[in-house]
PDB file of N, CA and C in Angstrom:
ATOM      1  N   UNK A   1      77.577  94.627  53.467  1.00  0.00           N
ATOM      2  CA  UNK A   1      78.819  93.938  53.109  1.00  0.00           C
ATOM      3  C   UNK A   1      79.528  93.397  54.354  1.00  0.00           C
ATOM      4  N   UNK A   2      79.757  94.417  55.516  1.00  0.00           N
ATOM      5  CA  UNK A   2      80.137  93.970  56.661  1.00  0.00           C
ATOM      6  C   UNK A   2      79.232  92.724  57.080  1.00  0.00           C
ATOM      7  N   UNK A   3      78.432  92.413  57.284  1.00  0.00           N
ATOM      8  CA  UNK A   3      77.327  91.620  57.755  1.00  0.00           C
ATOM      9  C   UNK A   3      77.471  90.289  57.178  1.00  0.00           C
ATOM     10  N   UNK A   4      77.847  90.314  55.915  1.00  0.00           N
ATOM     11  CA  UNK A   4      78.050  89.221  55.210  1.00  0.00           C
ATOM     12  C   UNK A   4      79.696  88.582  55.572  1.00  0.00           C
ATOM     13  N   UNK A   5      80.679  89.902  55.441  1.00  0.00           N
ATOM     14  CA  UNK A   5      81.990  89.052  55.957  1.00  0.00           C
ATOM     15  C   UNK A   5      81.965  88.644  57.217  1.00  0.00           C
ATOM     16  N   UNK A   6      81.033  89.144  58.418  1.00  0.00           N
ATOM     17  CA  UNK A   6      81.044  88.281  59.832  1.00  0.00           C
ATOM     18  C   UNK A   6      80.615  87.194  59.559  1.00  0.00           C
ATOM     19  N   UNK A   7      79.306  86.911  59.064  1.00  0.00           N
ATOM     20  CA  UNK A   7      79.164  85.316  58.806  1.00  0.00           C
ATOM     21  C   UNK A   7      79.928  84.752  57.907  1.00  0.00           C
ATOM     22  N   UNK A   8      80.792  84.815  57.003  1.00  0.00           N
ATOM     23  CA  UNK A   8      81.606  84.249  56.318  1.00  0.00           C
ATOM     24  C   UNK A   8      82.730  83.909  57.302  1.00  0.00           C
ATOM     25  N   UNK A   9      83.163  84.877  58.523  1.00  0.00           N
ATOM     26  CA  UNK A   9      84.221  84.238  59.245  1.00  0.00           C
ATOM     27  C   UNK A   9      83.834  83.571  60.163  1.00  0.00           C
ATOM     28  N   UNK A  10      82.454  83.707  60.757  1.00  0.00           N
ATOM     29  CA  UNK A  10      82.036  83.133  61.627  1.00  0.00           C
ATOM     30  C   UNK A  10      81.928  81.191  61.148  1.00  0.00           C
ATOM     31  N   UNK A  11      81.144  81.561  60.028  1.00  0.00           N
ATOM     32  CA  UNK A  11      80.955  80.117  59.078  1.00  0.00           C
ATOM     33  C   UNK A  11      82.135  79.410  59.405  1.00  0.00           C
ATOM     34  N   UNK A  12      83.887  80.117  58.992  1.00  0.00           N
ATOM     35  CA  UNK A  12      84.811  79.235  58.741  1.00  0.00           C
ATOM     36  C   UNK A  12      85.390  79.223  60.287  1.00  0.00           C
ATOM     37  N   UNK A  13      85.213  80.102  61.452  1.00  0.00           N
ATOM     38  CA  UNK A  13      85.736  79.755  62.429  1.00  0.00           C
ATOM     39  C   UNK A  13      84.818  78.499  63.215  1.00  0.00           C
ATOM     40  N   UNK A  14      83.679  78.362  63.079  1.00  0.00           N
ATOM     41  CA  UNK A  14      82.758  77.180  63.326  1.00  0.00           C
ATOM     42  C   UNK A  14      83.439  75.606  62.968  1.00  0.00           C
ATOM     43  N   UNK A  15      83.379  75.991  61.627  1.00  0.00           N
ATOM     44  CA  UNK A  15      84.703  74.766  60.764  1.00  0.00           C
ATOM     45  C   UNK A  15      86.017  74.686  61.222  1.00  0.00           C
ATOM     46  N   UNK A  16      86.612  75.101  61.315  1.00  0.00           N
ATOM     47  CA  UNK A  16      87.611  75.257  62.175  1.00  0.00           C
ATOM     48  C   UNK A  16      87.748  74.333  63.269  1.00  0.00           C
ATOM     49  N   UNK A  17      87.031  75.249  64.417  1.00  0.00           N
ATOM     50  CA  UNK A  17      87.044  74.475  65.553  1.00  0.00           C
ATOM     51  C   UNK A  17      86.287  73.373  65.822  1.00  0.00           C
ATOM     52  N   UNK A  18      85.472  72.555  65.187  1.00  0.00           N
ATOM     53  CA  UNK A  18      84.733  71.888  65.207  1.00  0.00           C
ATOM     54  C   UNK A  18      85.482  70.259  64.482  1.00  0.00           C
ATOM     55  N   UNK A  19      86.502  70.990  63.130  1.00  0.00           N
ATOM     56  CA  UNK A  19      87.483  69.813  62.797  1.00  0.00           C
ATOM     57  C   UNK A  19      88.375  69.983  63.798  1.00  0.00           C
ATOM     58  N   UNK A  20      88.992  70.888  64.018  1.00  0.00           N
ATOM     59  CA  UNK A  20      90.189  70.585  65.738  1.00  0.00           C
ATOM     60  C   UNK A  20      89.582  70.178  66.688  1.00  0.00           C
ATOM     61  N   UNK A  21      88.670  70.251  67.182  1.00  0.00           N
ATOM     62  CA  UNK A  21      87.994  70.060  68.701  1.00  0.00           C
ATOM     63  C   UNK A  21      88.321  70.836  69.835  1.00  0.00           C
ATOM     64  N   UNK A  22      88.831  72.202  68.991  1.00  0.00           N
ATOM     65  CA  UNK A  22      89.394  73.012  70.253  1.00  0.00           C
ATOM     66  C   UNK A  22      87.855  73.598  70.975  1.00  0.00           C
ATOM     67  N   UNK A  23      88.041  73.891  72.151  1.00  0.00           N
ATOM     68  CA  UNK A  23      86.375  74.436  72.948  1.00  0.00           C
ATOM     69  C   UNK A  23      86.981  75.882  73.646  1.00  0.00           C
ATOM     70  N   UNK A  24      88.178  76.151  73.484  1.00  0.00           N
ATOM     71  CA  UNK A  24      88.569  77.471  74.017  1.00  0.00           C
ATOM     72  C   UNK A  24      89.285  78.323  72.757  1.00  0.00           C
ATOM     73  N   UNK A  25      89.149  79.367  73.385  1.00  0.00           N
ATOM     74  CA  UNK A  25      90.190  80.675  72.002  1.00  0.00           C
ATOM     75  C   UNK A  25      91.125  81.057  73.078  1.00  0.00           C
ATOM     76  N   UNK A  26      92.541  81.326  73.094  1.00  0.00           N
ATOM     77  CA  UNK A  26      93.277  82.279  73.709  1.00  0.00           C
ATOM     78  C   UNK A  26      94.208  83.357  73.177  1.00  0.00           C
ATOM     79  N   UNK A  27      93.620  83.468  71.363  1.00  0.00           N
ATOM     80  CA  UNK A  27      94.149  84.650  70.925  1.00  0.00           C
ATOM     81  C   UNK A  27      93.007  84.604  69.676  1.00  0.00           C
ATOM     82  N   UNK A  28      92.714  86.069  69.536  1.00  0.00           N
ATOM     83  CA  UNK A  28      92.107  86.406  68.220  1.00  0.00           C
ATOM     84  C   UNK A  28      93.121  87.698  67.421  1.00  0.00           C
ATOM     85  N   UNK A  29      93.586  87.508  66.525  1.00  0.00           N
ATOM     86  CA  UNK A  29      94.128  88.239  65.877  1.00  0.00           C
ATOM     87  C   UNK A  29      93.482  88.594  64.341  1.00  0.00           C
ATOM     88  N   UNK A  30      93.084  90.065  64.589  1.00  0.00           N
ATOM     89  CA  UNK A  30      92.458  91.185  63.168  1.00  0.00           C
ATOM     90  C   UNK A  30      93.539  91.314  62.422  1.00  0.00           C
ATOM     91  N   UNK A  31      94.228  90.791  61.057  1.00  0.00           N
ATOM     92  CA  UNK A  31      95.069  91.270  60.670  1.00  0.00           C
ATOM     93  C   UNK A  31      94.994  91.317  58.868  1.00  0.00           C
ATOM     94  N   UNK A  32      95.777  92.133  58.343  1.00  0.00           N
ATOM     95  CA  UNK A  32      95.576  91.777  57.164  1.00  0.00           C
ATOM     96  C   UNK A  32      94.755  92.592  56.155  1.00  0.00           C
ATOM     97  N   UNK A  33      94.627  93.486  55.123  1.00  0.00           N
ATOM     98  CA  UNK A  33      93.458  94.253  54.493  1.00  0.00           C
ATOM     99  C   UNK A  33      93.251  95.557  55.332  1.00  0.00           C
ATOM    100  N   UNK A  34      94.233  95.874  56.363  1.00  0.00           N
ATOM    101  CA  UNK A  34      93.879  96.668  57.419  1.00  0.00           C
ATOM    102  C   UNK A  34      92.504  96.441  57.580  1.00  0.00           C
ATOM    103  N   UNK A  35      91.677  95.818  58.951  1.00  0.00           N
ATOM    104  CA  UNK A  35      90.739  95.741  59.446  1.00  0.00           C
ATOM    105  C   UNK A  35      90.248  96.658  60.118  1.00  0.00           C
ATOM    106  N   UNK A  36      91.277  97.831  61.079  1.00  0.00           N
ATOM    107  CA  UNK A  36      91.160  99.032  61.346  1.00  0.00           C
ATOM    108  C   UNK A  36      90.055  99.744  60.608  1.00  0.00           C
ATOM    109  N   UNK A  37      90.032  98.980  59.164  1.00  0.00           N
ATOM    110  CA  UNK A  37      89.020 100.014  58.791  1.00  0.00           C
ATOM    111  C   UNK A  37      87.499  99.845  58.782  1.00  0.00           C
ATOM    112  N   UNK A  38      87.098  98.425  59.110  1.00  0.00           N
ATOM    113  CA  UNK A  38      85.901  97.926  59.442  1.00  0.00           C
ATOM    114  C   UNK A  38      85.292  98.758  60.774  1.00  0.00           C
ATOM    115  N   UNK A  39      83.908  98.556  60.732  1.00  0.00           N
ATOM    116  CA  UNK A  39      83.415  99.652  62.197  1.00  0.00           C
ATOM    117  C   UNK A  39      83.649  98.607  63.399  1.00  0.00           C
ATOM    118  N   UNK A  40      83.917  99.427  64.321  1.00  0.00           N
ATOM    119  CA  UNK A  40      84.441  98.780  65.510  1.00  0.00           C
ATOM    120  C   UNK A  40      82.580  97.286  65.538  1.00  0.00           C
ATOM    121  N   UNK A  41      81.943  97.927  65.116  1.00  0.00           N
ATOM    122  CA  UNK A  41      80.494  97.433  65.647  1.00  0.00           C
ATOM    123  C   UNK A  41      80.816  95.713  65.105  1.00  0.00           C
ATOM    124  N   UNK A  42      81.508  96.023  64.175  1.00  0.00           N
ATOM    125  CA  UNK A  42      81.883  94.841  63.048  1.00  0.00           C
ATOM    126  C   UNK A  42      82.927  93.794  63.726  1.00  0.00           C
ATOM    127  N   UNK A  43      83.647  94.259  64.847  1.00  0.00           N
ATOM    128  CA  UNK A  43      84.732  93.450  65.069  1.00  0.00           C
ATOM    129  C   UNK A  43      84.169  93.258  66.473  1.00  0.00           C
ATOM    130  N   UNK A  44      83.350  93.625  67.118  1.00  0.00           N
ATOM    131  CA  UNK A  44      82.449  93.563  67.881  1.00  0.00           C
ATOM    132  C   UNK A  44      81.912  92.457  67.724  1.00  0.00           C
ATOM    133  N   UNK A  45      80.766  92.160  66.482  1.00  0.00           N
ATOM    134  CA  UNK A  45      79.861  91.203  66.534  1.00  0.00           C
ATOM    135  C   UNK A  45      80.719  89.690  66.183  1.00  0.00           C
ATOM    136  N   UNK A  46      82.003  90.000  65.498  1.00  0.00           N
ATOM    137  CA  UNK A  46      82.935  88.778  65.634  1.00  0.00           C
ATOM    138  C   UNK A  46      83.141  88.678  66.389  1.00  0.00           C
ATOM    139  N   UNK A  47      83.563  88.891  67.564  1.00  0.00           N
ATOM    140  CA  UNK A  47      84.416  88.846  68.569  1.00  0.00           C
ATOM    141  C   UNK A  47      83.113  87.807  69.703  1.00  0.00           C
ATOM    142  N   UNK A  48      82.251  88.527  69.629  1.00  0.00           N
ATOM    143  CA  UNK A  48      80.659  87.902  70.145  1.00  0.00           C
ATOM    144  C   UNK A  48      80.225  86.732  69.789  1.00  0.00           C
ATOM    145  N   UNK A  49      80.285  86.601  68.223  1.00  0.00           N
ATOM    146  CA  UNK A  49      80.301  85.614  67.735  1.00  0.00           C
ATOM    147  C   UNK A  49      80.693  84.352  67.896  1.00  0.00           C
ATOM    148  N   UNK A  50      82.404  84.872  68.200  1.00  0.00           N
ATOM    149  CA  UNK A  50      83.186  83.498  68.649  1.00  0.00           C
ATOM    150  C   UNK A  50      82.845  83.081  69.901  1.00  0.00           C
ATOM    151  N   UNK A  51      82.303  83.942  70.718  1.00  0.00           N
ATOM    152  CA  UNK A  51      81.951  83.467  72.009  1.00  0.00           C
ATOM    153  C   UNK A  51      80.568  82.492  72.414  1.00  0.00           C
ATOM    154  N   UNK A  52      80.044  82.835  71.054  1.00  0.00           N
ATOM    155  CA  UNK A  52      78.804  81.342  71.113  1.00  0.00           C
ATOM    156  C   UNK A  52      79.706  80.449  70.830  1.00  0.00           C
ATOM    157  N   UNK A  53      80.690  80.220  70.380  1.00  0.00           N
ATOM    158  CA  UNK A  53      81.636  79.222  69.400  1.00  0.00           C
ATOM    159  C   UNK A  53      82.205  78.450  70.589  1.00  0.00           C
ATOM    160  N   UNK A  54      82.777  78.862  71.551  1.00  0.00           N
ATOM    161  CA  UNK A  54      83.786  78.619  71.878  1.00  0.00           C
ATOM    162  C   UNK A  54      84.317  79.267  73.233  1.00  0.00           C
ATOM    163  N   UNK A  55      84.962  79.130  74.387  1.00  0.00           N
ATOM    164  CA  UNK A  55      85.082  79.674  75.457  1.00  0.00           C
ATOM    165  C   UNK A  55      86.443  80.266  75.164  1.00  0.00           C
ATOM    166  N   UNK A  56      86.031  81.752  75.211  1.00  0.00           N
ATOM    167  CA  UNK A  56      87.731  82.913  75.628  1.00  0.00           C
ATOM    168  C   UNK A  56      87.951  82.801  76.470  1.00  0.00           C
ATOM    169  N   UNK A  57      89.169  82.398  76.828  1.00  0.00           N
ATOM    170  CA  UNK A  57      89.636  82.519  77.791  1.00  0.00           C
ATOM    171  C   UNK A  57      89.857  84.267  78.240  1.00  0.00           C
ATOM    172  N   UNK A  58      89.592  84.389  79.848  1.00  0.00           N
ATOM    173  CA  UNK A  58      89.827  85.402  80.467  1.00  0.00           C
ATOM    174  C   UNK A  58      90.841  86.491  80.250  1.00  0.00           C
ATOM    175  N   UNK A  59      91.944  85.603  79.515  1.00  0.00           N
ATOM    176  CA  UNK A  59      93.134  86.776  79.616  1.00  0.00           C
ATOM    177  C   UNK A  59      93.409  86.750  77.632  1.00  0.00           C
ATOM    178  N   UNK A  60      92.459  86.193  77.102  1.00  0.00           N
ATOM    179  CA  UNK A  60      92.934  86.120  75.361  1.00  0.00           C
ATOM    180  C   UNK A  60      93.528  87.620  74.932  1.00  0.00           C
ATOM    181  N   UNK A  61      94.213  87.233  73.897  1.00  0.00           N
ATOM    182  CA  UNK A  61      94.795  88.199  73.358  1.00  0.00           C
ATOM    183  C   UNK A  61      94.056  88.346  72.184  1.00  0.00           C
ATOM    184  N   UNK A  62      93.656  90.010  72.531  1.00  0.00           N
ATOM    185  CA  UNK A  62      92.479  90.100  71.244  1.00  0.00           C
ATOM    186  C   UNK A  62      93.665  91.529  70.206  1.00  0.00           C
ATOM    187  N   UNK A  63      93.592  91.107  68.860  1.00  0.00           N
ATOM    188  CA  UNK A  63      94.841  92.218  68.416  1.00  0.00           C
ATOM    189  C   UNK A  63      94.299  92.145  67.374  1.00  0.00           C
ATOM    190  N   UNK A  64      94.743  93.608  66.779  1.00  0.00           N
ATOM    191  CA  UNK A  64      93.938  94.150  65.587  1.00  0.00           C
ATOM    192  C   UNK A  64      94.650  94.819  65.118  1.00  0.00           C
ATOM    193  N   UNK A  65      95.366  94.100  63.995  1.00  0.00           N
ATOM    194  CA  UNK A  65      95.889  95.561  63.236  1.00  0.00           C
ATOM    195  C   UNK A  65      95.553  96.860  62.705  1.00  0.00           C
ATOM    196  N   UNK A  66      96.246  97.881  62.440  1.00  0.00           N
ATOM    197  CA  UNK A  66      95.946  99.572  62.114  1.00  0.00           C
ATOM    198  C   UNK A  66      96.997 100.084  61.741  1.00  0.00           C
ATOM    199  N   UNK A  67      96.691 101.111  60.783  1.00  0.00           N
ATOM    200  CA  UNK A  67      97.237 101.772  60.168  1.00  0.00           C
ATOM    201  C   UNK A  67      97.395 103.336  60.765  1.00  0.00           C
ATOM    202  N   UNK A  68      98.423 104.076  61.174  1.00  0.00           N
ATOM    203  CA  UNK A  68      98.582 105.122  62.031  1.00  0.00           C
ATOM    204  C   UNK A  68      97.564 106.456  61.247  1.00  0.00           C
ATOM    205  N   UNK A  69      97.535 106.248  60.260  1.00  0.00           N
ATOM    206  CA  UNK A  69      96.741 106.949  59.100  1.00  0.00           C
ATOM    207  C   UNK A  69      94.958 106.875  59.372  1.00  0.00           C
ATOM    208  N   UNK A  70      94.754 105.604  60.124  1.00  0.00           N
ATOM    209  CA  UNK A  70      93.014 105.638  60.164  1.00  0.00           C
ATOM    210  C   UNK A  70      92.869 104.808  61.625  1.00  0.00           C
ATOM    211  N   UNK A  71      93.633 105.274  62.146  1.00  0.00           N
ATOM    212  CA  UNK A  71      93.481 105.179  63.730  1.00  0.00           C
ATOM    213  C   UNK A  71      93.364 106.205  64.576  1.00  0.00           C
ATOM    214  N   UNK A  72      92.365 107.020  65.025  1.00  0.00           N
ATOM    215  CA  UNK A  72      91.959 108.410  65.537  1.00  0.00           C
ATOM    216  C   UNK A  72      92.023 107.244  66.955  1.00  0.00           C
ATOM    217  N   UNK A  73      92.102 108.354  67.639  1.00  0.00           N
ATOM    218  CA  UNK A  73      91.811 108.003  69.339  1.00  0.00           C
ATOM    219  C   UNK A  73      90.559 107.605  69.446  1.00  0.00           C
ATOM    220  N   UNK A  74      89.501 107.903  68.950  1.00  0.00           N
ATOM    221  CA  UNK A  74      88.419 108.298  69.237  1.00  0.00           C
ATOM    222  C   UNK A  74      87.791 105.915  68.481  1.00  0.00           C
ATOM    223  N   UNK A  75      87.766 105.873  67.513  1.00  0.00           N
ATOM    224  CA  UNK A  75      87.876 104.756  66.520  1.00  0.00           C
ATOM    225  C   UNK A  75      88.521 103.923  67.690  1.00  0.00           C
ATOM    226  N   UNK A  76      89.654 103.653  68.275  1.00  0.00           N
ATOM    227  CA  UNK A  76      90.444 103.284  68.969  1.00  0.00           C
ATOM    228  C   UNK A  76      89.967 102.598  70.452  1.00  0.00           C
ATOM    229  N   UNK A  77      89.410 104.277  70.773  1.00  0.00           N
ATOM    230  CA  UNK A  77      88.627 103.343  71.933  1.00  0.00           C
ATOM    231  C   UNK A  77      87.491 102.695  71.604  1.00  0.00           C
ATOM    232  N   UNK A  78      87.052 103.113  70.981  1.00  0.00           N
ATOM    233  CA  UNK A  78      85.500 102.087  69.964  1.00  0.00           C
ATOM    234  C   UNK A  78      86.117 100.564  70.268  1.00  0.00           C
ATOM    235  N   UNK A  79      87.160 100.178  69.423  1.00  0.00           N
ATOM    236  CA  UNK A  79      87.633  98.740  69.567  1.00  0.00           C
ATOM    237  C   UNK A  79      88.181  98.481  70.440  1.00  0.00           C
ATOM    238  N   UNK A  80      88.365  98.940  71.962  1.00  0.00           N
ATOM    239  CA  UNK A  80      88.834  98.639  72.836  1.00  0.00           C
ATOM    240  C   UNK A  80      87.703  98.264  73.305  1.00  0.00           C
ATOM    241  N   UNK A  81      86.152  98.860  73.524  1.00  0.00           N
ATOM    242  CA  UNK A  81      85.177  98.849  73.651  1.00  0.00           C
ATOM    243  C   UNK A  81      84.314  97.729  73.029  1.00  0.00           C
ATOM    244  N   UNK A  82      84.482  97.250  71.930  1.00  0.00           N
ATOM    245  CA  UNK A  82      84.784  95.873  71.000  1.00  0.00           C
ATOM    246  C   UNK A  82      85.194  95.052  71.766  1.00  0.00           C
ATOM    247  N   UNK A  83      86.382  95.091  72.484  1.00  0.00           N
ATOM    248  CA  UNK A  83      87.092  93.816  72.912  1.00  0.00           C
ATOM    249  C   UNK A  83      88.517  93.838  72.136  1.00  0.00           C
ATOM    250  N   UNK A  84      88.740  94.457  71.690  1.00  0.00           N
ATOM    251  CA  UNK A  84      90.016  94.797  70.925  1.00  0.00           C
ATOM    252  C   UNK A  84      91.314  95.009  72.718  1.00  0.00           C
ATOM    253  N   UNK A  85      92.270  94.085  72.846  1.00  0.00           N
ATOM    254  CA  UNK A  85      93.242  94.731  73.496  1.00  0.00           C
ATOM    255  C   UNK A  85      94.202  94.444  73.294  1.00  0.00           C
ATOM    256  N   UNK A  86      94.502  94.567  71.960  1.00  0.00           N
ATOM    257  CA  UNK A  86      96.263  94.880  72.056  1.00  0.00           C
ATOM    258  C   UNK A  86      96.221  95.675  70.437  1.00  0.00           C
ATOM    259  N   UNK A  87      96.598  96.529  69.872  1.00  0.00           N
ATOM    260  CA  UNK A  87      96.716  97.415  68.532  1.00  0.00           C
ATOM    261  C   UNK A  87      98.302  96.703  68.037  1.00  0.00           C
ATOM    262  N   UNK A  88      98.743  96.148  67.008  1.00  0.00           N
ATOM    263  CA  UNK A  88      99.923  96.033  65.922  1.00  0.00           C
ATOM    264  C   UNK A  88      99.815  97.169  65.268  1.00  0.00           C
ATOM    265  N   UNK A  89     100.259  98.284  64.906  1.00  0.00           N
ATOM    266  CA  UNK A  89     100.690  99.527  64.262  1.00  0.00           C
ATOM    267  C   UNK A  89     101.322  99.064  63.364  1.00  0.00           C
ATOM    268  N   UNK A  90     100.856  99.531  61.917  1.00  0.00           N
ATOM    269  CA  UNK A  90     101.405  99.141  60.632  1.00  0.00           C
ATOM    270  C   UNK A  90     102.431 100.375  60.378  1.00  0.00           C
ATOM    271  N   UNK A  91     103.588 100.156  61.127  1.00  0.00           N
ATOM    272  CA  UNK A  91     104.738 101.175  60.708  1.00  0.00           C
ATOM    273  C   UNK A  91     105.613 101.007  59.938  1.00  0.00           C
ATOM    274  N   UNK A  92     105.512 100.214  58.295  1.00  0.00           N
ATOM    275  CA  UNK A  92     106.585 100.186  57.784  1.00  0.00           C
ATOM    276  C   UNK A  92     107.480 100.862  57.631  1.00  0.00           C
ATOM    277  N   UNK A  93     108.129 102.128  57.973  1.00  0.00           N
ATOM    278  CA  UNK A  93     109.349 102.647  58.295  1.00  0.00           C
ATOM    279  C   UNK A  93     109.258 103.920  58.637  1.00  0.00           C
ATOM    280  N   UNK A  94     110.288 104.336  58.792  1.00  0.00           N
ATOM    281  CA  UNK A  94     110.245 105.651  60.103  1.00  0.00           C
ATOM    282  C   UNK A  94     111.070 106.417  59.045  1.00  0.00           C
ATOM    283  N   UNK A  95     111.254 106.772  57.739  1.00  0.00           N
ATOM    284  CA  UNK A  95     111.729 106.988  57.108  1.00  0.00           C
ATOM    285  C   UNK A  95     111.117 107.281  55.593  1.00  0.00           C
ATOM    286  N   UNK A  96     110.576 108.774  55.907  1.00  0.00           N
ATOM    287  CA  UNK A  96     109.537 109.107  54.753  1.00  0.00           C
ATOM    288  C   UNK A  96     109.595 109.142  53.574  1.00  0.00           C
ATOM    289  N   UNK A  97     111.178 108.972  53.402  1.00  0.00           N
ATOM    290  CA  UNK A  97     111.647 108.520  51.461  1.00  0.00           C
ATOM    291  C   UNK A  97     110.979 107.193  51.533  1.00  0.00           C
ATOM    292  N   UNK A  98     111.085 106.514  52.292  1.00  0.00           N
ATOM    293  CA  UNK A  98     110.366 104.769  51.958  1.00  0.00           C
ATOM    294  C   UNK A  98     108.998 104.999  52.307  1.00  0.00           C
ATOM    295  N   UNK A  99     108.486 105.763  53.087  1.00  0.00           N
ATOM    296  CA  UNK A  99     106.858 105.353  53.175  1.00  0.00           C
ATOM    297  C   UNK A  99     106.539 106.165  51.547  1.00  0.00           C
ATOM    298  N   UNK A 100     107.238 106.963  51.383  1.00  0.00           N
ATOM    299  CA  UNK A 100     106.781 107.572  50.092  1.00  0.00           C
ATOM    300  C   UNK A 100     106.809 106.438  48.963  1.00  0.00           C
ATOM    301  N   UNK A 101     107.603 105.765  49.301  1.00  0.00           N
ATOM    302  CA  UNK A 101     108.196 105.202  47.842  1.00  0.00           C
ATOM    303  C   UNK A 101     107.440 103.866  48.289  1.00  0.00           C
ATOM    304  N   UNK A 102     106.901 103.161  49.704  1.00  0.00           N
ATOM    305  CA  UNK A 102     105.718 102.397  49.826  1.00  0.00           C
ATOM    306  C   UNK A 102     104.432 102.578  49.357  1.00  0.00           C
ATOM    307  N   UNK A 103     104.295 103.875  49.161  1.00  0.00           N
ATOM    308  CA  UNK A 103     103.035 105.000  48.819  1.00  0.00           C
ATOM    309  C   UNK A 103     102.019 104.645  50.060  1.00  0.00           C
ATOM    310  N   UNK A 104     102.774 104.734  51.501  1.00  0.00           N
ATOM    311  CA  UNK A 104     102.173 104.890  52.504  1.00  0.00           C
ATOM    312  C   UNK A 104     101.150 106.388  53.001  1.00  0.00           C
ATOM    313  N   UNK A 105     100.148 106.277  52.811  1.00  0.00           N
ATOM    314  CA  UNK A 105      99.654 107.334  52.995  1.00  0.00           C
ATOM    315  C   UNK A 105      99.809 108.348  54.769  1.00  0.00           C
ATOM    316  N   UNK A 106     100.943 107.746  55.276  1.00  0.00           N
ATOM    317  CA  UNK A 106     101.083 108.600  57.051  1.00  0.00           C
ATOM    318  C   UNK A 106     102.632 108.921  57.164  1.00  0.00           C
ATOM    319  N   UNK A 107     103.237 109.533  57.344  1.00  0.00           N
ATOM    320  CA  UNK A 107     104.630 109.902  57.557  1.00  0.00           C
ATOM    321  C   UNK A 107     105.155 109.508  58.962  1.00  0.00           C
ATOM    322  N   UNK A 108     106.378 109.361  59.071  1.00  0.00           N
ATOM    323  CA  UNK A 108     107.105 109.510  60.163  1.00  0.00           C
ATOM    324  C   UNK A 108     106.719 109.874  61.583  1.00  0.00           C
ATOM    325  N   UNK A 109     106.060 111.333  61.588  1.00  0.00           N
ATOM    326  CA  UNK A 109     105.452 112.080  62.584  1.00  0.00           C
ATOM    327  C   UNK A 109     104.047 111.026  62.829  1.00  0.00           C
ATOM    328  N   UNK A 110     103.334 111.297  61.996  1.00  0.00           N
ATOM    329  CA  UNK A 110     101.841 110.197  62.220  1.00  0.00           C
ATOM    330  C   UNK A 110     102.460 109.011  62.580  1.00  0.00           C
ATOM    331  N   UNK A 111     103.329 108.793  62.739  1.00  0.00           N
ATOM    332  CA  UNK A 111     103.801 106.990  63.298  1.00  0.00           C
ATOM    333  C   UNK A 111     103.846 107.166  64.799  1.00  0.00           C
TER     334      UNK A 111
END
């Protein structure tokens, strides 16, 4: 399944840049569906991907959203290891009557 959504983004980032004429990336942003939860190997071979595509620039901003709930240290450095460098933390509130009532599965403390 993973295998199939890299070439599906790969497919549309090809299209993409190919109707813009852009030849560089200077941000990739994972966001959305929490991607956190894909294997780092997965955001890896995108990330690789785009680089047949297209020249990263040296200093791109590579960001990936996560959920404090399925972000272990360990997972973490995996996607740093990926190419992942910058984490967005999905903290909708610091305030466990609302993550409850979000039906956030991480509390306050896990934030």
């Amino acid at each position: 399944y993973e295998q199939h959504m890299v070439d599906c983004i790969l497919r549309d980032a090809a299209s993409q840049l190919e109707s813009s004429g852009a030849s560089s990336i200077y941000s990739i942003y994972f966001g959305g569906g929490t991607p956190s939860l894909c294997a780092p190997s997965t955001i890896h071979s995108i990330i690789h991907g785009l680089c047949k595509l297209a020249t990263l620039s040296a200093d791109a901003e590579i960001t990936l959203e996560a959920n404090p709930s399925s972000s272990t240290d360990q997972k973490l450095r995996e996607f740093k290891q990926a190419g992942v460098n910058r984490i967005s933390l999905g903290v909708q509130s610091l305030r466990d009557d609302a993550l409850k009532l979000l039906n956030r599965d991480h509390t306050r403390a896990d934030s």
